[in-house]
Protein backbone atom coordinates (compact mmCIF):
# COMPACT_ATOMS: atom_id res chain seq x y z
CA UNK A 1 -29.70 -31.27 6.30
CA UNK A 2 -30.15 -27.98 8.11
CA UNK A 3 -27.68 -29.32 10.81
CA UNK A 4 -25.36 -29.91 8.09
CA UNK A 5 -25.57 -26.77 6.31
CA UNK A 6 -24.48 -25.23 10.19
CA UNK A 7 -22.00 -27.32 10.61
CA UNK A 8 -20.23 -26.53 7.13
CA UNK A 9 -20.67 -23.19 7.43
CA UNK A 10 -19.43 -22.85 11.22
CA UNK A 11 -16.29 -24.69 9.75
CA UNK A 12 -16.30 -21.99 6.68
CA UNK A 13 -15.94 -19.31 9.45
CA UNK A 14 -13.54 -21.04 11.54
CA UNK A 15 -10.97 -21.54 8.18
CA UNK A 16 -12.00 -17.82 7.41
CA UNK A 17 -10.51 -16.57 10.98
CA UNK A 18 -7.63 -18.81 10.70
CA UNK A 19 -6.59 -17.25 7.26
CA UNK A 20 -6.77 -13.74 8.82
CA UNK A 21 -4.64 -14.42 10.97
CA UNK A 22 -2.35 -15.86 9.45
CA UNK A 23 -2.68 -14.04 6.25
CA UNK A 24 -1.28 -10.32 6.50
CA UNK A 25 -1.58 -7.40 4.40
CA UNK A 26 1.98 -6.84 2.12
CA UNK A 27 2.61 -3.69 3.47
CA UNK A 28 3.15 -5.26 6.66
CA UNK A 29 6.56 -6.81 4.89
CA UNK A 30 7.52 -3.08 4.41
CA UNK A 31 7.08 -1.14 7.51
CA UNK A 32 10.54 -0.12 8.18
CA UNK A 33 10.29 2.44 5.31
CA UNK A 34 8.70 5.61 6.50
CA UNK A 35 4.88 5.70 5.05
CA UNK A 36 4.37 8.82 2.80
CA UNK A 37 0.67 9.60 1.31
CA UNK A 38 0.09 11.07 -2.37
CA UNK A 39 -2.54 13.64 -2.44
CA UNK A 40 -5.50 12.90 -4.75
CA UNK A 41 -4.32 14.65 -7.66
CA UNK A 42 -1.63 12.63 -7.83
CA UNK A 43 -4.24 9.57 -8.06
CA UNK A 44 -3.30 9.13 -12.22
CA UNK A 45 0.39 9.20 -11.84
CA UNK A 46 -0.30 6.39 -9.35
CA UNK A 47 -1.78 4.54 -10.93
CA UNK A 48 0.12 4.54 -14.25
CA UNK A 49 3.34 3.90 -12.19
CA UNK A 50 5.02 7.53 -13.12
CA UNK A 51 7.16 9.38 -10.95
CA UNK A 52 5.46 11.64 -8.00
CA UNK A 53 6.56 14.69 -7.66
CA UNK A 54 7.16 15.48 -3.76
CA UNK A 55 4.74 18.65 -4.02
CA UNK A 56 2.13 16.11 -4.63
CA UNK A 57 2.69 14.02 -1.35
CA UNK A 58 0.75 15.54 1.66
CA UNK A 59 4.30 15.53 3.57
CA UNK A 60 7.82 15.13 3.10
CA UNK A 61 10.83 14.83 5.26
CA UNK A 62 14.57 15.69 3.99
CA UNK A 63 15.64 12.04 6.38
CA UNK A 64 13.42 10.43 3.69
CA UNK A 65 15.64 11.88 0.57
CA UNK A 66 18.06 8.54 1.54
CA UNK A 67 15.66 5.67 2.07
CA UNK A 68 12.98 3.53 0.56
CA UNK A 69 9.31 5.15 0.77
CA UNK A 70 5.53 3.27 1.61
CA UNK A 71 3.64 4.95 -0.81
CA UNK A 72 -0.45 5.32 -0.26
CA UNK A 73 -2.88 7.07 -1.72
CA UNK A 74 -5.08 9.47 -1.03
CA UNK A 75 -7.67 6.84 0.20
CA UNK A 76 -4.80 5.32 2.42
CA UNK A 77 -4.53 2.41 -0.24
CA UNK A 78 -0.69 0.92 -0.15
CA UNK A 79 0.73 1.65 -3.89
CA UNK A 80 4.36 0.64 -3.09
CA UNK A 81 7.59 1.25 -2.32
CA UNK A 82 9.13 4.61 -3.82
CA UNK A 83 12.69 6.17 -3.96
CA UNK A 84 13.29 9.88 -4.00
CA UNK A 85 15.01 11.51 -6.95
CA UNK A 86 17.07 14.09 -5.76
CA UNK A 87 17.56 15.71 -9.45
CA UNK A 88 13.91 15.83 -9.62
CA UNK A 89 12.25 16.50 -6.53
CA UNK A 90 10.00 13.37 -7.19
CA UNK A 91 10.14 9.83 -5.95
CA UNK A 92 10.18 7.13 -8.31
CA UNK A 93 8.27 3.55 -8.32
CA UNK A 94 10.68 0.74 -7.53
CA UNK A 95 7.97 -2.19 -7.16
CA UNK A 96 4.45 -1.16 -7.63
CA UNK A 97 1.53 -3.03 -5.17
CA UNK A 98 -1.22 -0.97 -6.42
CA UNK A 99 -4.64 -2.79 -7.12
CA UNK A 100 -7.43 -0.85 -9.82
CA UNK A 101 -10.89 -0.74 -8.54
C-alpha cells in the first residue's frame, strides 16, 4: 500500500511539472505591449474596471499614448490590457484579467 501511495503521488508530481510547463501565465500572450504598474491607490479603480488616470500609474511614457498597455498592480498582479485616453489623461480597460483575492 505504502509503495502505492509513492508511486501515485511521484506520478501526481510528474503531471504537476508537465502542466507548468506547458501551462503559461496569460500575460505571457501579451508581452509586446509595454507593462505599466498602477500605484496602490489606484487598487479600487482596478478592480471595479474604471478608467486609471495616468497620475496614478508609477510611470508613463508619451510612446505609450498610441499602443495597447499591460496593466499590474501595485502588488505586480496582471489586471489587463489598457488604452490611453488622450482627452482624459487616463487609460481605459479594454479586456480585464484581474482575479479578487
Amino acid at each position: 500500500e505504502a509503495v502505492r501511495n509513492g508511486v501515485a503521488a511521484a506520478d501526481e508530481a510528474v503531471g504537476e511539472e508537465r502542466l507548468r510547463s506547458i501551462l503559461r501565465p496569460v500575460d505571457d500572450l501579451f508581452r509586446q505591449y509595454p507593462k505599466v504598474v498602477a500605484l496602490e491607490t489606484a487598487q479600487k479603480l482596478l478592480e471595479n474596471g474604471n478608467r486609471i488616470p495616468v497620475s496614478l500609474l508609477a510611470a508613463w511614457e508619451t510612446e505609450w499614448e498610441k499602443q495597447s498597455l499591460r496593466l499590474y498592480d501595485s502588488a505586480d498582479r496582471f489586471a489587463g490590457i489598457y488604452q490611453y485616453q488622450p482627452g482624459e489623461r487616463d487609460i481605459r480597460p479594454i479586456k480585464i484579467f484581474l482575479e479578487k483575492d
